[in-house]
Protein backbone atom coordinates (compact mmCIF):
# COMPACT_ATOMS: atom_id res chain seq x y z
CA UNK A 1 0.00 0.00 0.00
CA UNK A 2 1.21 3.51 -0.74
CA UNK A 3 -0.28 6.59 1.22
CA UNK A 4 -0.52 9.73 -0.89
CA UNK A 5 -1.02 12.90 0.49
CA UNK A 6 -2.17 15.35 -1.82
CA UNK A 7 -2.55 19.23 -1.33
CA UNK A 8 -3.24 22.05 -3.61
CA UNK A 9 -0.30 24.49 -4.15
CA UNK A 10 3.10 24.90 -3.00
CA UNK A 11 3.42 26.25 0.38
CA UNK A 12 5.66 29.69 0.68
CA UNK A 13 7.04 28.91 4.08
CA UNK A 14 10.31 26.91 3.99
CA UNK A 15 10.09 25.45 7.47
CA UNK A 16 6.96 23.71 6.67
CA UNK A 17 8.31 22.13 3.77
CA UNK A 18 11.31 21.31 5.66
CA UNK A 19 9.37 19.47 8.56
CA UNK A 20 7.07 17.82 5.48
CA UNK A 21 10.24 16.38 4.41
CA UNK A 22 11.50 15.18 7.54
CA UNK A 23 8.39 13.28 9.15
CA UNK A 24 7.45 12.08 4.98
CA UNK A 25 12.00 10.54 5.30
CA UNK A 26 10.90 8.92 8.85
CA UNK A 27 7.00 7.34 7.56
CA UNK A 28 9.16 6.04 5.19
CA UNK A 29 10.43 3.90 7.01
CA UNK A 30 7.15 2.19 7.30
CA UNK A 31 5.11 2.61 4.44
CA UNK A 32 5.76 4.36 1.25
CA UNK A 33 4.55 7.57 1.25
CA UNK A 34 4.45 10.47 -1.31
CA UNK A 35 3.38 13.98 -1.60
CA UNK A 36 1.67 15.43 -4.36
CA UNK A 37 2.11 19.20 -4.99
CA UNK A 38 -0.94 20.26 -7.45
CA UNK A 39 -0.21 23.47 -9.23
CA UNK A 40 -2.75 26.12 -7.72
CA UNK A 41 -5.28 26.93 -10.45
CA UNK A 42 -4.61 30.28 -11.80
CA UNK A 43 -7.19 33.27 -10.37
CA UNK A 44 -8.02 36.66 -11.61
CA UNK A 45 -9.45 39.62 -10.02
CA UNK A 46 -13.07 38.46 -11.14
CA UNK A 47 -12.46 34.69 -9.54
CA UNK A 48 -14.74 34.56 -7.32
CA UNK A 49 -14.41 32.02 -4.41
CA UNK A 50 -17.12 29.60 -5.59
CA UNK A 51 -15.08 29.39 -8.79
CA UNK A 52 -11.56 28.76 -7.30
CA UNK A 53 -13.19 26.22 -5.19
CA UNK A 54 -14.79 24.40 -8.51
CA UNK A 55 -11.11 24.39 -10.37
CA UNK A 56 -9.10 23.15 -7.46
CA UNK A 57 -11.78 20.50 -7.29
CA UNK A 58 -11.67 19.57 -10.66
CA UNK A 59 -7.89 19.08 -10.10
CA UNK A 60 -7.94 17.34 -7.00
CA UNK A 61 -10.20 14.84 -8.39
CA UNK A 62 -7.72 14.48 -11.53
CA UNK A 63 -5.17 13.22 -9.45
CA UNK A 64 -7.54 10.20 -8.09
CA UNK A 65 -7.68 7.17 -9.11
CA UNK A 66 -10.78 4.41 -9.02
CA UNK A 67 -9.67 2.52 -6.34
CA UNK A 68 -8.44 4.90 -4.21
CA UNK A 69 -9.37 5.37 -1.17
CA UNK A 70 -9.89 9.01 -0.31
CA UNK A 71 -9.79 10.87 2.96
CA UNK A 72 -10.51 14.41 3.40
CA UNK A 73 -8.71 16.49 5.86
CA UNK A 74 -11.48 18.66 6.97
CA UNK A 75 -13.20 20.68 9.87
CA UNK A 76 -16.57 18.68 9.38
CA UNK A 77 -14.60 15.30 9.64
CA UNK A 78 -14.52 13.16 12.90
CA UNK A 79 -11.87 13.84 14.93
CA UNK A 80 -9.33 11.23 17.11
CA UNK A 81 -7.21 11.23 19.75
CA UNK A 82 -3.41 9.62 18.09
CA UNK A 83 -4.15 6.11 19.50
CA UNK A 84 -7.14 6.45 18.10
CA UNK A 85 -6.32 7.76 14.71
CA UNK A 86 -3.46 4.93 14.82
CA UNK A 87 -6.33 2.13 15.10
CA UNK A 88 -7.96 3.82 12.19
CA UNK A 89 -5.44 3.76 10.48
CA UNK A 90 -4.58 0.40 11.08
CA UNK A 91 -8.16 -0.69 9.74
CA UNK A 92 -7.64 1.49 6.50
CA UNK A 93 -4.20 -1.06 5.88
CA UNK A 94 -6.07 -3.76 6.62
CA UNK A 95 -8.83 -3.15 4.08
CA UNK A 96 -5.93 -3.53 1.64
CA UNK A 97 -6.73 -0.42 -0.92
CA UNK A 98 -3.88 0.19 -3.14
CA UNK A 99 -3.57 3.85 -2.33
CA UNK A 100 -5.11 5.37 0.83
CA UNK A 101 -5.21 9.14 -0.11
CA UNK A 102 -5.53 12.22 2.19
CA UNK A 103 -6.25 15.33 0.79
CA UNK A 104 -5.75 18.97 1.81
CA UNK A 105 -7.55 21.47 -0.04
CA UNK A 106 -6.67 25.06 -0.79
CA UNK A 107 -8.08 28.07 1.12
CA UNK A 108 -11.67 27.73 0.03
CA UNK A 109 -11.75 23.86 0.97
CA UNK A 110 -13.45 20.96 -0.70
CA UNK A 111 -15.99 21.38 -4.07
CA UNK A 112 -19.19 19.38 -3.50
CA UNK A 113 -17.61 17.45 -5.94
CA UNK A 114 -14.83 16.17 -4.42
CA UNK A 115 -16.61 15.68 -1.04
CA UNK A 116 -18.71 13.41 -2.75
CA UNK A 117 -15.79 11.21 -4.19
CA UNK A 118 -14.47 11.06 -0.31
CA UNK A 119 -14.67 7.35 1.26
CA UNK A 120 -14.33 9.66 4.72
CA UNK A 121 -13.61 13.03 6.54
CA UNK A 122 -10.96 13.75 9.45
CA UNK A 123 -10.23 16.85 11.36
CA UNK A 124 -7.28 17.54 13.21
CA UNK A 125 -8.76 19.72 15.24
CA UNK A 126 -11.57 21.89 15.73
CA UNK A 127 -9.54 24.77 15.86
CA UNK A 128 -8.78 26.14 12.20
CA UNK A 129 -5.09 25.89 10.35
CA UNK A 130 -3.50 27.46 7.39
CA UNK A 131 -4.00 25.04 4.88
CA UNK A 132 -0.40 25.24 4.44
CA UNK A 133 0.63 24.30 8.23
CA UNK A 134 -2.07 21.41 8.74
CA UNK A 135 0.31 19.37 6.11
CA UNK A 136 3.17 19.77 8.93
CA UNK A 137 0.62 18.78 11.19
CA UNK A 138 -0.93 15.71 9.00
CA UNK A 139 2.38 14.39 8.61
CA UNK A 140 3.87 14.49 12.54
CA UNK A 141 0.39 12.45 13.02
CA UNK A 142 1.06 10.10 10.70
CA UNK A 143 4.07 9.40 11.71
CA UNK A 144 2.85 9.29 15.69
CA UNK A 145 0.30 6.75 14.65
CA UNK A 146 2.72 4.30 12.59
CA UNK A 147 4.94 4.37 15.76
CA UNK A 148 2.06 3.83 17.73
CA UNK A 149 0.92 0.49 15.43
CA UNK A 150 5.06 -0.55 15.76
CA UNK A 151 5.12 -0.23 19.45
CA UNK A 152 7.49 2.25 19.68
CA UNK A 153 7.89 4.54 22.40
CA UNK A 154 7.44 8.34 20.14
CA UNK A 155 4.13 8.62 21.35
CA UNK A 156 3.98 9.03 25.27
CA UNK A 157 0.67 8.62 27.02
């Protein structure tokens, strides 16, 4: 299984990237893992939000494939504590898709479009992130929870 974690644009804060890079080197270890940079559809002045939202969508849901599994990082989704998430996550292996796909939308979040192709929705929090920062965030959890499932000691309760 490969987990994908897709967002739309490139972030313009180097330390982000920088911690992306370092927990995507350490899930590594234990599962492949890739992140997919879609280019940020281009706006004008007239864009209106409703728009941008329908183009990012229509990318996004380029860049999925049938038997996918698709999660949506989103303030609607159910939220879990790490052990919790880990457990979930541990089902999602088990169920043996090929790709288990989170996705990060841009500023305007998800077209109905897209929500509709989602398998499920999961917040991080109910506070609110950049979408740039949550992918920092997404990652560290990811990597909490595959410690978690490999016993090691990252996570302390």
């Amino acid at each position: 299984m490969t987990v994908e974690l897709i967002v739309m644009g490139k972030t313009d804060i180097e330390p982000v990237d920088e911690l992306i890079r370092l927990y995507q080197r350490r899930i590594n270890h234990y599962v492949k893992m890739n992140v997919i940079t879609l280019p940020q559809p281009r706006a004008t002045g007239k864009t209106t939000e409703a728009v941008q939202c329908r183009l990012e969508g229509e990318a996004l849901l380029g860049a999925l494939g049938e038997g996918d599994c698709v999660v949506l990082l989103d303030e609607r989704g159910g939220q879990h504590d790490s052990p919790q998430f880990a457990a979930w996550l541990q089902k999602r292996f088990n169920a043996g898709p090929r790709r288990l796909v989170f996705v990060i939308g841009g500023p305007y979040g998800f077209s109905p479009q897209v929500r509709a192709r989602a398998d499920e929705m999961l917040s991080l929090s109910s506070m609110t992130f950049s979408h740039q920062i949550v992918r920092a965030i997404f990652c560290e959890q990811l990597y909490r929870a595959l410690t978690i499932l490999s016993g090691e000691p990252y996570h302390h309760k």
